[in-house]
N, C-alpha and C. Protein backbone atom coordinates (compact mmCIF):
# COMPACT_ATOMS: atom_id res chain seq x y z
N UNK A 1 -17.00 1.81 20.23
CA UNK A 1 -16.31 2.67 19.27
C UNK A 1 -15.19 1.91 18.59
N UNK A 2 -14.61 1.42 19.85
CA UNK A 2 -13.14 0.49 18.98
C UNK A 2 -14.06 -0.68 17.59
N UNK A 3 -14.79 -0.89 18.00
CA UNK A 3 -15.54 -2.08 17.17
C UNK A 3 -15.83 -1.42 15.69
N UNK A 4 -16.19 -0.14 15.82
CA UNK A 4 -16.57 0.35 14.83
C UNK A 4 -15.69 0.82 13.94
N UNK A 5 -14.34 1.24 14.49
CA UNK A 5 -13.17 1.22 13.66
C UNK A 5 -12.70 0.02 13.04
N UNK A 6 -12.56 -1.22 13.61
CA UNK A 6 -12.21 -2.25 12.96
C UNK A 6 -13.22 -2.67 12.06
N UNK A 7 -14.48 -2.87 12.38
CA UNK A 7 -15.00 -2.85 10.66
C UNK A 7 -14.85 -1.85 9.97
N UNK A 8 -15.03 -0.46 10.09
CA UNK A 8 -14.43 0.46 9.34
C UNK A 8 -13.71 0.13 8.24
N UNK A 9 -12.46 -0.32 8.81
CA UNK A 9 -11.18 -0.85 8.11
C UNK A 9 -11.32 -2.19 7.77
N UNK A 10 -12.42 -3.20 8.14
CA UNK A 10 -12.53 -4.27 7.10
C UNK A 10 -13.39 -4.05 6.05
N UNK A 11 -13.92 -2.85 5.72
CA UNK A 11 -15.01 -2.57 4.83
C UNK A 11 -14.03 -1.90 3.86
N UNK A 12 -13.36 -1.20 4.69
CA UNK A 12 -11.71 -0.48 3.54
C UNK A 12 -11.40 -1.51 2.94
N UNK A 13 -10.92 -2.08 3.68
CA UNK A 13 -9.84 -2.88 2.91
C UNK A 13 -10.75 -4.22 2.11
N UNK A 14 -11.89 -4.38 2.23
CA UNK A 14 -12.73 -5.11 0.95
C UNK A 14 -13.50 -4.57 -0.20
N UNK A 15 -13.50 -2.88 -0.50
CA UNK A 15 -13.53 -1.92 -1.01
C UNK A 15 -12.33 -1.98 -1.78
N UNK A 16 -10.70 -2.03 -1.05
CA UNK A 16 -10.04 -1.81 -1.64
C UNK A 16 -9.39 -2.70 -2.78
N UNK A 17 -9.50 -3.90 -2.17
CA UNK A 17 -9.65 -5.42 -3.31
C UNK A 17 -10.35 -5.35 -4.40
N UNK A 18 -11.87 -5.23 -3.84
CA UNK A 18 -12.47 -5.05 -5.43
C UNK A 18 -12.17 -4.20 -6.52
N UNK A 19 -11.83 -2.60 -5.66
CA UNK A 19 -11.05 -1.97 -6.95
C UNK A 19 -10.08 -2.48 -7.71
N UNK A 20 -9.20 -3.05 -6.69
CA UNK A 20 -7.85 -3.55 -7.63
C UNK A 20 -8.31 -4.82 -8.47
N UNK A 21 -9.52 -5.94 -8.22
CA UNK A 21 -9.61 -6.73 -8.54
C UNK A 21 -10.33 -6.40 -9.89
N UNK A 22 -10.84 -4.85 -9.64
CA UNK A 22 -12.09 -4.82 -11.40
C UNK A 22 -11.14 -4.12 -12.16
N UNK A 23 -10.47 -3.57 -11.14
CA UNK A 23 -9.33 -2.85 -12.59
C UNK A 23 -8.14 -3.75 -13.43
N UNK A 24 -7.80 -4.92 -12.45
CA UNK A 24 -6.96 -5.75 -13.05
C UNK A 24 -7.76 -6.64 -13.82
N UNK A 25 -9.10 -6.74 -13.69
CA UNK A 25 -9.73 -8.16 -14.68
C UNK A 25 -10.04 -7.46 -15.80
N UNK A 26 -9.66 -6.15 -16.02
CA UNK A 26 -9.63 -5.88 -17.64
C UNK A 26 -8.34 -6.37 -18.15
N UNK A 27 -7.53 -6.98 -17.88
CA UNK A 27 -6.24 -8.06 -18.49
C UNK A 27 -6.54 -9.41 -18.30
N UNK A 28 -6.93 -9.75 -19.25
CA UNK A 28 -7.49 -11.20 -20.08
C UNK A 28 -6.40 -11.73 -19.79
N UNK A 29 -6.13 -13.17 -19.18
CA UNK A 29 -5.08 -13.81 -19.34
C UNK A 29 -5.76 -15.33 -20.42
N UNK A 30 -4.59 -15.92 -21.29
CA UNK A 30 -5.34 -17.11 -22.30
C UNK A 30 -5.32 -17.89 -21.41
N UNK A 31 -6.55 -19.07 -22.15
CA UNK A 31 -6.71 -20.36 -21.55
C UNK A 31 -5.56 -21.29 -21.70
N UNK A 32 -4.73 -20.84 -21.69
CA UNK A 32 -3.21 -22.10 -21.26
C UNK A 32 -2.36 -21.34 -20.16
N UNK A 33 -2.29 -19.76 -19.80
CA UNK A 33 -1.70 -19.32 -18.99
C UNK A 33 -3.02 -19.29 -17.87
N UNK A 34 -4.13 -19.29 -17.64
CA UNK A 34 -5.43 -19.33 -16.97
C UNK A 34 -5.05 -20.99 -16.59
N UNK A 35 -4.71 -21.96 -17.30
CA UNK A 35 -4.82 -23.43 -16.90
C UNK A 35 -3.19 -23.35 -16.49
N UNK A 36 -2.24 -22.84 -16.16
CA UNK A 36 -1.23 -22.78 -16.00
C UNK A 36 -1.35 -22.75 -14.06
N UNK A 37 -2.46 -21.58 -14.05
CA UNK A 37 -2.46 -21.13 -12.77
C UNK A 37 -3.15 -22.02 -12.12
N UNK A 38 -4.24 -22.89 -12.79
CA UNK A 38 -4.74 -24.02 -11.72
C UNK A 38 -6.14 -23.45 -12.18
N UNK A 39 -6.49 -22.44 -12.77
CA UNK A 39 -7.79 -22.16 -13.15
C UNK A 39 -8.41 -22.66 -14.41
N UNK A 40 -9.41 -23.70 -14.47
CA UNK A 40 -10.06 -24.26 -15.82
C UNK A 40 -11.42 -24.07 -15.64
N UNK A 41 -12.07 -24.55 -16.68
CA UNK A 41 -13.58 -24.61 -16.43
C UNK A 41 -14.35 -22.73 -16.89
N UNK A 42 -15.43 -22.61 -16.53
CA UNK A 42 -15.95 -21.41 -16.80
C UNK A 42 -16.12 -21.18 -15.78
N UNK A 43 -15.22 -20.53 -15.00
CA UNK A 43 -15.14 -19.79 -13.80
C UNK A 43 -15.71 -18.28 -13.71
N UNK A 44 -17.09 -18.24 -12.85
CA UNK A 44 -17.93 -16.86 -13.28
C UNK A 44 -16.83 -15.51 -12.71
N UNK A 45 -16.58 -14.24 -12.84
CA UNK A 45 -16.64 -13.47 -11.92
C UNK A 45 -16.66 -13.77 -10.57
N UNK A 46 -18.06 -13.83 -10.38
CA UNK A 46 -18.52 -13.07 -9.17
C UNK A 46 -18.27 -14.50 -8.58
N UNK A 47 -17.75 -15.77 -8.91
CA UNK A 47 -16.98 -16.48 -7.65
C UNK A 47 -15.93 -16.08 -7.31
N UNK A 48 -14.95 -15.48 -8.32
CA UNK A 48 -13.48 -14.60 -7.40
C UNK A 48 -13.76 -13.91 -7.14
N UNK A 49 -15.18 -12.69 -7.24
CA UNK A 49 -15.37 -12.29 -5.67
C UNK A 49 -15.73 -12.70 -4.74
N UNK A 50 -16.51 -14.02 -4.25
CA UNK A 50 -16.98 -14.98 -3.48
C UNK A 50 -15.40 -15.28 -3.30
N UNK A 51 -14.54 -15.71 -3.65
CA UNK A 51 -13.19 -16.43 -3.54
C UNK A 51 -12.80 -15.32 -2.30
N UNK A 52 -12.46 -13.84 -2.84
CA UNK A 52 -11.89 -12.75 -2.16
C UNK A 52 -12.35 -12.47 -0.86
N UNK A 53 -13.46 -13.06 -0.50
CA UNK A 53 -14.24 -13.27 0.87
C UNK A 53 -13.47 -14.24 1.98
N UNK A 54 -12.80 -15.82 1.46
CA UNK A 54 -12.10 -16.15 2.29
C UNK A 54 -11.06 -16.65 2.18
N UNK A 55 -10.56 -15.65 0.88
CA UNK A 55 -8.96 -16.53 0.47
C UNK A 55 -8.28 -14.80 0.44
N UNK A 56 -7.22 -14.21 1.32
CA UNK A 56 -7.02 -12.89 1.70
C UNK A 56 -5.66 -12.73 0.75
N UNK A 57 -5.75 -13.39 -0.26
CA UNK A 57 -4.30 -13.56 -1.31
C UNK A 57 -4.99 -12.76 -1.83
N UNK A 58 -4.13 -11.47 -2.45
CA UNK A 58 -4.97 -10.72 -3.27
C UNK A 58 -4.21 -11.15 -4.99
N UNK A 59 -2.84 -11.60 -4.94
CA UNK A 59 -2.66 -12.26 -6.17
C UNK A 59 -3.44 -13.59 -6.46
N UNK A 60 -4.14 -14.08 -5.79
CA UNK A 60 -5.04 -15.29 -6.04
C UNK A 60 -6.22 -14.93 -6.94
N UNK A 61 -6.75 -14.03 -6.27
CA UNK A 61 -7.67 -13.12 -6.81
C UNK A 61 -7.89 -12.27 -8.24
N UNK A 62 -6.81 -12.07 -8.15
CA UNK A 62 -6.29 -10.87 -9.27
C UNK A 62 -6.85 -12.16 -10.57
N UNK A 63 -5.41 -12.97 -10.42
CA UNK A 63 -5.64 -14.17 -11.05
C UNK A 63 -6.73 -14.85 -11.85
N UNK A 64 -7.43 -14.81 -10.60
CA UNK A 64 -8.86 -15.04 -10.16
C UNK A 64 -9.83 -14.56 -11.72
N UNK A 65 -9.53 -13.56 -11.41
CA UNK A 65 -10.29 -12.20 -12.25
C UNK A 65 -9.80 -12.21 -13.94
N UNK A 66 -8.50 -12.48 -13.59
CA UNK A 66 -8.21 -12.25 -15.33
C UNK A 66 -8.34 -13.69 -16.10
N UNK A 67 -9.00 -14.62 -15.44
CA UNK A 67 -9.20 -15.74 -16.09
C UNK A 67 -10.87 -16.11 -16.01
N UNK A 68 -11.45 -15.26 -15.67
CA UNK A 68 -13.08 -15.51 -15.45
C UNK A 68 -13.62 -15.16 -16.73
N UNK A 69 -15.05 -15.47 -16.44
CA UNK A 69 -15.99 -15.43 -17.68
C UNK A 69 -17.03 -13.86 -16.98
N UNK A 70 -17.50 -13.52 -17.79
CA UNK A 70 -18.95 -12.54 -17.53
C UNK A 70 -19.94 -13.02 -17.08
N UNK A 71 -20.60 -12.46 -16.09
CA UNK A 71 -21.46 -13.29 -15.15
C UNK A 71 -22.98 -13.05 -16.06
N UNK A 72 -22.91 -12.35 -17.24
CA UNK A 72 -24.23 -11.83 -17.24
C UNK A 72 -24.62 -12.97 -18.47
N UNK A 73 -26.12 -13.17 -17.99
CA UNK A 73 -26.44 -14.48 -18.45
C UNK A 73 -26.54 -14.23 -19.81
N UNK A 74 -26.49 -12.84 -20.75
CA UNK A 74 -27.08 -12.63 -22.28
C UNK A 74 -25.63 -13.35 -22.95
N UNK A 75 -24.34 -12.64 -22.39
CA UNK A 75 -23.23 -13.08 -22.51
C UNK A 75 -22.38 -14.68 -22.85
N UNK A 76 -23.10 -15.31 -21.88
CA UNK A 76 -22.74 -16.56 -21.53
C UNK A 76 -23.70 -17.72 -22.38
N UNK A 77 -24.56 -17.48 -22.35
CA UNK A 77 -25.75 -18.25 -22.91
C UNK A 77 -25.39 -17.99 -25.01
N UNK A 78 -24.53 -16.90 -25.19
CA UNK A 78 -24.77 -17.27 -26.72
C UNK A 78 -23.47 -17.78 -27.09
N UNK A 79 -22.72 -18.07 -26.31
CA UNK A 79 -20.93 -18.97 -26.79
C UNK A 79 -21.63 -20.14 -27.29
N UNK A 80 -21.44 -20.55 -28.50
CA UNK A 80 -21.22 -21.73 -29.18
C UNK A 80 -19.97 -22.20 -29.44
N UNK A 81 -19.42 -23.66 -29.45
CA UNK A 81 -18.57 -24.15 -29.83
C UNK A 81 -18.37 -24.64 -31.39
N UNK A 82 -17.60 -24.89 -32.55
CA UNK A 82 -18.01 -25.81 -33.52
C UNK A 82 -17.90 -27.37 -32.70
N UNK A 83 -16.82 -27.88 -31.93
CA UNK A 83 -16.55 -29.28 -31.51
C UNK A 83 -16.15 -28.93 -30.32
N UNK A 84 -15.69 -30.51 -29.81
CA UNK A 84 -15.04 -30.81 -28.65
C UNK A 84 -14.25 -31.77 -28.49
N UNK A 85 -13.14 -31.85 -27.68
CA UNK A 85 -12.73 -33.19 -27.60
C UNK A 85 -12.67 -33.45 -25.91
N UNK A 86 -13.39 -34.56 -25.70
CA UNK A 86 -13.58 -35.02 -24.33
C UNK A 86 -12.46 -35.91 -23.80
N UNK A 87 -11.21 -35.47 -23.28
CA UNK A 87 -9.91 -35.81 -22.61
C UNK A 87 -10.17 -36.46 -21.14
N UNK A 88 -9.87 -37.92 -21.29
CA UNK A 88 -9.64 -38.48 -20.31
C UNK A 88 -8.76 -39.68 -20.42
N UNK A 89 -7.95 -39.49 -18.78
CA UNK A 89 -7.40 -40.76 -18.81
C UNK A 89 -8.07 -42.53 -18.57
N UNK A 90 -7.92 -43.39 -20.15
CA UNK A 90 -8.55 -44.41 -19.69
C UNK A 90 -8.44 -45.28 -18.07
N UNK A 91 -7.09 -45.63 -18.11
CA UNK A 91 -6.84 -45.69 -16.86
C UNK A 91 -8.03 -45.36 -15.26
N UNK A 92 -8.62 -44.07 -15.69
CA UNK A 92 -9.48 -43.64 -14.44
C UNK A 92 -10.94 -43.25 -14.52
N UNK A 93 -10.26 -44.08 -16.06
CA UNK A 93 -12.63 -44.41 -16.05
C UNK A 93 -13.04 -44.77 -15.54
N UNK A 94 -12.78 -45.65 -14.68
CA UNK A 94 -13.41 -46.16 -13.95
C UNK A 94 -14.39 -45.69 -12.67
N UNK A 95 -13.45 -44.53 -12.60
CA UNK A 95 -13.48 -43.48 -11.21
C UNK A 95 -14.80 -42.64 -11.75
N UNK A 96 -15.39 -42.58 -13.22
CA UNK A 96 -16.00 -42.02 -13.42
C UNK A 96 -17.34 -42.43 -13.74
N UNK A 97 -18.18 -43.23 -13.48
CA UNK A 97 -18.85 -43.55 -13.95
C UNK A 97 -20.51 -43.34 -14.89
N UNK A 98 -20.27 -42.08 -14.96
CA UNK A 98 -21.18 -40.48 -15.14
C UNK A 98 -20.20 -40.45 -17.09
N UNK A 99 -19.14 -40.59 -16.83
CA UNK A 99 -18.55 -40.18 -17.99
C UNK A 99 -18.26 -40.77 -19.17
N UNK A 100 -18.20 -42.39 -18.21
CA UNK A 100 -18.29 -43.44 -19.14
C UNK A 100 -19.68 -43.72 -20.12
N UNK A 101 -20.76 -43.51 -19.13
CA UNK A 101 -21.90 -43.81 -19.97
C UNK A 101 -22.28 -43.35 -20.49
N UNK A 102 -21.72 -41.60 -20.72
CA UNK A 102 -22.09 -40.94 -21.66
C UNK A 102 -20.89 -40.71 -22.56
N UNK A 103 -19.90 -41.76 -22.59
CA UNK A 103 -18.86 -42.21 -23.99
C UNK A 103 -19.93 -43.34 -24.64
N UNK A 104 -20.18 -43.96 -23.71
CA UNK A 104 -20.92 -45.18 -24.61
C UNK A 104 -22.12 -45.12 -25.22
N UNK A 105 -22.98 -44.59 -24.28
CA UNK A 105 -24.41 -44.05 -24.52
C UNK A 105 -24.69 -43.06 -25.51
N UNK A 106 -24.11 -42.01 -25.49
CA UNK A 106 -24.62 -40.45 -25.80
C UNK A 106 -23.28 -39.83 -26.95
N UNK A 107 -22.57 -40.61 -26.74
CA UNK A 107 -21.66 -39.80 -27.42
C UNK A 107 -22.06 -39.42 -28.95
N UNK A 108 -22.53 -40.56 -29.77
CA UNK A 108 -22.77 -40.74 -30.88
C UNK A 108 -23.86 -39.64 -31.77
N UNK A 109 -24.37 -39.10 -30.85
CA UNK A 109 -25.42 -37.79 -31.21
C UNK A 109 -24.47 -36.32 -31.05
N UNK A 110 -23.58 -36.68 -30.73
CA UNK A 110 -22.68 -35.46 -31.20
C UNK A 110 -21.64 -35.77 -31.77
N UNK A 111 -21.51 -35.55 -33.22
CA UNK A 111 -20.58 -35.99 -34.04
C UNK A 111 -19.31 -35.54 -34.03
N UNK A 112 -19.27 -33.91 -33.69
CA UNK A 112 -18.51 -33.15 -33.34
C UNK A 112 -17.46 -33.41 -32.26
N UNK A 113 -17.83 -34.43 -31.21
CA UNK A 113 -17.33 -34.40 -29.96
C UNK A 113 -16.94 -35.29 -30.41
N UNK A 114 -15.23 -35.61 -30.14
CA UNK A 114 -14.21 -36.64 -30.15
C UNK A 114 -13.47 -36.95 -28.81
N UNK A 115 -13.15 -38.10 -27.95
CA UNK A 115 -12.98 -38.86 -27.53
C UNK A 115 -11.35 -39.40 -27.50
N UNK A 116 -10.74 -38.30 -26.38
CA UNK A 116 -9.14 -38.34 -26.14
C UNK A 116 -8.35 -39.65 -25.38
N UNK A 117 -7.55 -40.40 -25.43
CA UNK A 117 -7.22 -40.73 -24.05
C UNK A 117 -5.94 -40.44 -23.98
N UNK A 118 -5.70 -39.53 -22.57
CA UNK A 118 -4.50 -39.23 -22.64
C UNK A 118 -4.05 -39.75 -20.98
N UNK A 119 -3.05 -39.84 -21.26
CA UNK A 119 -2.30 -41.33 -19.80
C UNK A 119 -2.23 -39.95 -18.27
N UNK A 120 -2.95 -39.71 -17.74
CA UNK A 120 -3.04 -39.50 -16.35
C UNK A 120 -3.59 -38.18 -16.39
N UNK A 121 -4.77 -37.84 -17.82
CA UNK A 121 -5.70 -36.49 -17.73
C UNK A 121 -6.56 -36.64 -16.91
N UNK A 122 -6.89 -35.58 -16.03
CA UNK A 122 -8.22 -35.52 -15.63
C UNK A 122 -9.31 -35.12 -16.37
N UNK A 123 -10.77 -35.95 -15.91
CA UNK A 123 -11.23 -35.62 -17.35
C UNK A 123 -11.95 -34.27 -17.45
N UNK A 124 -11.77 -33.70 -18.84
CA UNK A 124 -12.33 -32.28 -19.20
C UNK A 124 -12.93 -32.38 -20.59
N UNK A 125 -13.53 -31.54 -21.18
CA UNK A 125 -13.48 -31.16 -22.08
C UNK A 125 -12.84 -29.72 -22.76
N UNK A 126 -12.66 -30.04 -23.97
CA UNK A 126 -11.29 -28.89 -24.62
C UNK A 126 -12.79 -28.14 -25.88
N UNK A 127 -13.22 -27.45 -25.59
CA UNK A 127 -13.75 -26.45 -26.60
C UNK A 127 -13.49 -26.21 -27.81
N UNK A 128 -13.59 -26.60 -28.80
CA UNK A 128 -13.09 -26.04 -30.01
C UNK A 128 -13.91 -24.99 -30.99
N UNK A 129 -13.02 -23.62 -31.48
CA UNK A 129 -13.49 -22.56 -32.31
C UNK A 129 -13.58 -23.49 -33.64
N UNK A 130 -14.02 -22.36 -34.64
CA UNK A 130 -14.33 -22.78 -36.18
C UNK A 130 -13.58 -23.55 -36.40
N UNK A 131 -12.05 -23.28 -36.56
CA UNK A 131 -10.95 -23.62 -37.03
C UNK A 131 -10.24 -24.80 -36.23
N UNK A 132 -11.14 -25.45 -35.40
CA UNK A 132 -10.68 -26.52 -34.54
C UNK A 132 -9.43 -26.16 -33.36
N UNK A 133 -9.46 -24.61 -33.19
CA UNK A 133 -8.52 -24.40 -32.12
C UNK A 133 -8.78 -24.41 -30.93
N UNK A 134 -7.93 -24.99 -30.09
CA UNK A 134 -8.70 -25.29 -28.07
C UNK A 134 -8.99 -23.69 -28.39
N UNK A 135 -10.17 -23.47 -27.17
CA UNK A 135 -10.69 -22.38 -27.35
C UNK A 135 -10.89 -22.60 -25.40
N UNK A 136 -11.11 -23.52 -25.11
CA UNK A 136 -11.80 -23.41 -23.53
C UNK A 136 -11.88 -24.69 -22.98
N UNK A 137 -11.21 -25.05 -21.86
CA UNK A 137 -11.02 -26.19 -21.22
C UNK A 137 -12.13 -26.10 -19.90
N UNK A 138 -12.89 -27.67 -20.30
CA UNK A 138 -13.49 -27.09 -18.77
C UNK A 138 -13.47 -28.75 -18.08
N UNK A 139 -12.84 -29.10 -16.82
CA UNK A 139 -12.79 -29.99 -16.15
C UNK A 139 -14.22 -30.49 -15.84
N UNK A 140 -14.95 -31.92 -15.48
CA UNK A 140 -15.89 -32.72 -15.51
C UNK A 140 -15.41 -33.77 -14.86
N UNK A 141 -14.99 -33.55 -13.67
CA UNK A 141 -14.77 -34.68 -13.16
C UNK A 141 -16.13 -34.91 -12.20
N UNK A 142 -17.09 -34.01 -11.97
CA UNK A 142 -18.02 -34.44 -10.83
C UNK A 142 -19.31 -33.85 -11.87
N UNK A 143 -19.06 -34.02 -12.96
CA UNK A 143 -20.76 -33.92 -13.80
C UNK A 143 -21.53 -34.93 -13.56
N UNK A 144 -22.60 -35.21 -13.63
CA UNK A 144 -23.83 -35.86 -14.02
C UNK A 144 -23.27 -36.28 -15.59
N UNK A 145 -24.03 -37.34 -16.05
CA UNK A 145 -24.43 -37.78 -17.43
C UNK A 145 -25.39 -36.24 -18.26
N UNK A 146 -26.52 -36.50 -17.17
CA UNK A 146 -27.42 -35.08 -17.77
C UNK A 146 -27.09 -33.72 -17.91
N UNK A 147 -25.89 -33.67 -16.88
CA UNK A 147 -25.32 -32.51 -17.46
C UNK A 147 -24.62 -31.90 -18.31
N UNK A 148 -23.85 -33.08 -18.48
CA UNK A 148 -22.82 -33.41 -19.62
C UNK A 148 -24.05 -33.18 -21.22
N UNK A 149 -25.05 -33.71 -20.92
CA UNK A 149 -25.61 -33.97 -22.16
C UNK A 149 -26.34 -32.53 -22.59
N UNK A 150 -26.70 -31.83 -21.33
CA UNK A 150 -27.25 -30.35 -21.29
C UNK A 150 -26.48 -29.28 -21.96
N UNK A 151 -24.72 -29.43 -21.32
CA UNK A 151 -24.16 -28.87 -22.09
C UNK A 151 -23.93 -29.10 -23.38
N UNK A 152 -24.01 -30.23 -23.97
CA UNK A 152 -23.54 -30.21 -25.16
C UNK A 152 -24.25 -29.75 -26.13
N UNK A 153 -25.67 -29.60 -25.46
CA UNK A 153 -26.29 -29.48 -26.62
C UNK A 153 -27.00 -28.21 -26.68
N UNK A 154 -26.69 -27.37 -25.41
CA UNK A 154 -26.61 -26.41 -25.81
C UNK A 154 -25.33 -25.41 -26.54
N UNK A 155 -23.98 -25.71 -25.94
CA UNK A 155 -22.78 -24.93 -26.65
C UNK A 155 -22.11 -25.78 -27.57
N UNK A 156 -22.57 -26.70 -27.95
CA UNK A 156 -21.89 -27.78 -29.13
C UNK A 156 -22.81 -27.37 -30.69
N UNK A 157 -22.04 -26.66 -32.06
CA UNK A 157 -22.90 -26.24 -32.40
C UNK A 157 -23.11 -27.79 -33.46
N UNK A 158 -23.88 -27.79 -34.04
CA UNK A 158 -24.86 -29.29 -34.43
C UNK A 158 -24.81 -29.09 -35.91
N UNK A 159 -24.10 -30.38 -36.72
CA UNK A 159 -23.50 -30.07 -37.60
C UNK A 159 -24.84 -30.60 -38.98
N UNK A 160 -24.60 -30.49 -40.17
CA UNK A 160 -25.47 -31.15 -41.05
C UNK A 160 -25.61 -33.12 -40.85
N UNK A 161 -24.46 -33.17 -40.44
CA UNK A 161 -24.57 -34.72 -40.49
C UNK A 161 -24.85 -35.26 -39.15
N UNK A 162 -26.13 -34.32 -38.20
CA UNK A 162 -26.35 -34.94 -36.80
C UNK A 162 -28.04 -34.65 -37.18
C-alpha cells in the first residue's frame, strides 16, 4: 500500500510539471535570450520533456519549453532559411575536422552560406531570415560533413546564382 502512495505522488507531481511546463511554453522566449540561457540549436519539445524526467529543476524546464521548436514534423520540415553564416573559431579547426572539409569542399554550392571567424566561437551556424536577420543559431560541433550538407540543402533556400 505504502508503495502505491509514493508512486501515486510521483505520477502527481509529473502530471504536475507538465501542466506548468505546457502552460508556460506558450511564452516564446528570442533566440538571444534562449542562447543566453545555454539553449541553442533546434531543441524539439518533447526533449524538455525527456529533460523533465531527470533534471527535477522545474525552472530548467520551463526554460526548457519556452525556447523549443514544435515537434510536429509538417511544422519543422517547411522552415526555410534565405542564408547562413557558419561561425567558427579558426583557432579550433582543427578540433573539427567534419567542418573543415565541408569549408573547403562543399561550401561553394551554397552561395548563401558565409564563413565567420570569430576568436574562441564554438562552431554553429546563425540562420538568416529574408532580410539577413540572425533568425536561429544552431551549434555543430559534433555534425558529420553529410549532415551538415543535408541540412543545408534542405533549409538553405537556393538562390538564382547556385
Amino acid at each position: 500500500m505504502k508503495m502505491m502512495v509514493v508512486l501515486s505522488a510521483k505520477m502527481m507531481a509529473m502530471m504536475i510539471l507538465i501542466l506548468a511546463s505546457t502552460i508556460s511554453a506558450k511564452e516564446q522566449l528570442s533566440t538571444k535570450e534562449c542562447e543566453d540561457l545555454g539553449f541553442t540549436g533546434l531543441a524539439l519539445c518533447s526533449d524538455c520533456h525527456s529533460l523533465s524526467e531527470y533534471v527535477k529543476d522545474q525552472e530548467l524546464v520551463s526554460d526548457c519549453l519556452k525556447c523549443c521548436a514544435d515537434d510536429s514534423e509538417d511544422s519543422m520540415s517547411k522552415v526555410t532559411y534565405s542564408g547562413a553564416i557558419l561561425e567558427v573559431c579558426m583557432r579550433k579547426l582543427v578540433f573539427y575536422p567534419e567542418i573543415v572539409g565541408f569549408i573547403e569542399e562543399e561550401k561553394d554550392k551554397f552561395p548563401s552560406v558565409k564563413v565567420q571567424y570569430i576568436f574562441n566561437s564554438p562552431p554553429k551556424l546563425i540562420m538568416l531570415d529574408e532580410a539577413g536577420e540572425h533568425k536561429e543559431s544552431i551549434r555543430i560541433d559534433n555534425w558529420k560533413r553529410e549532415h551538415l550538407l543535408q541540412y543545408m540543402r534542405e533549409k538553405v533556400k537556393t538562390t538564382a546564382a547556385s
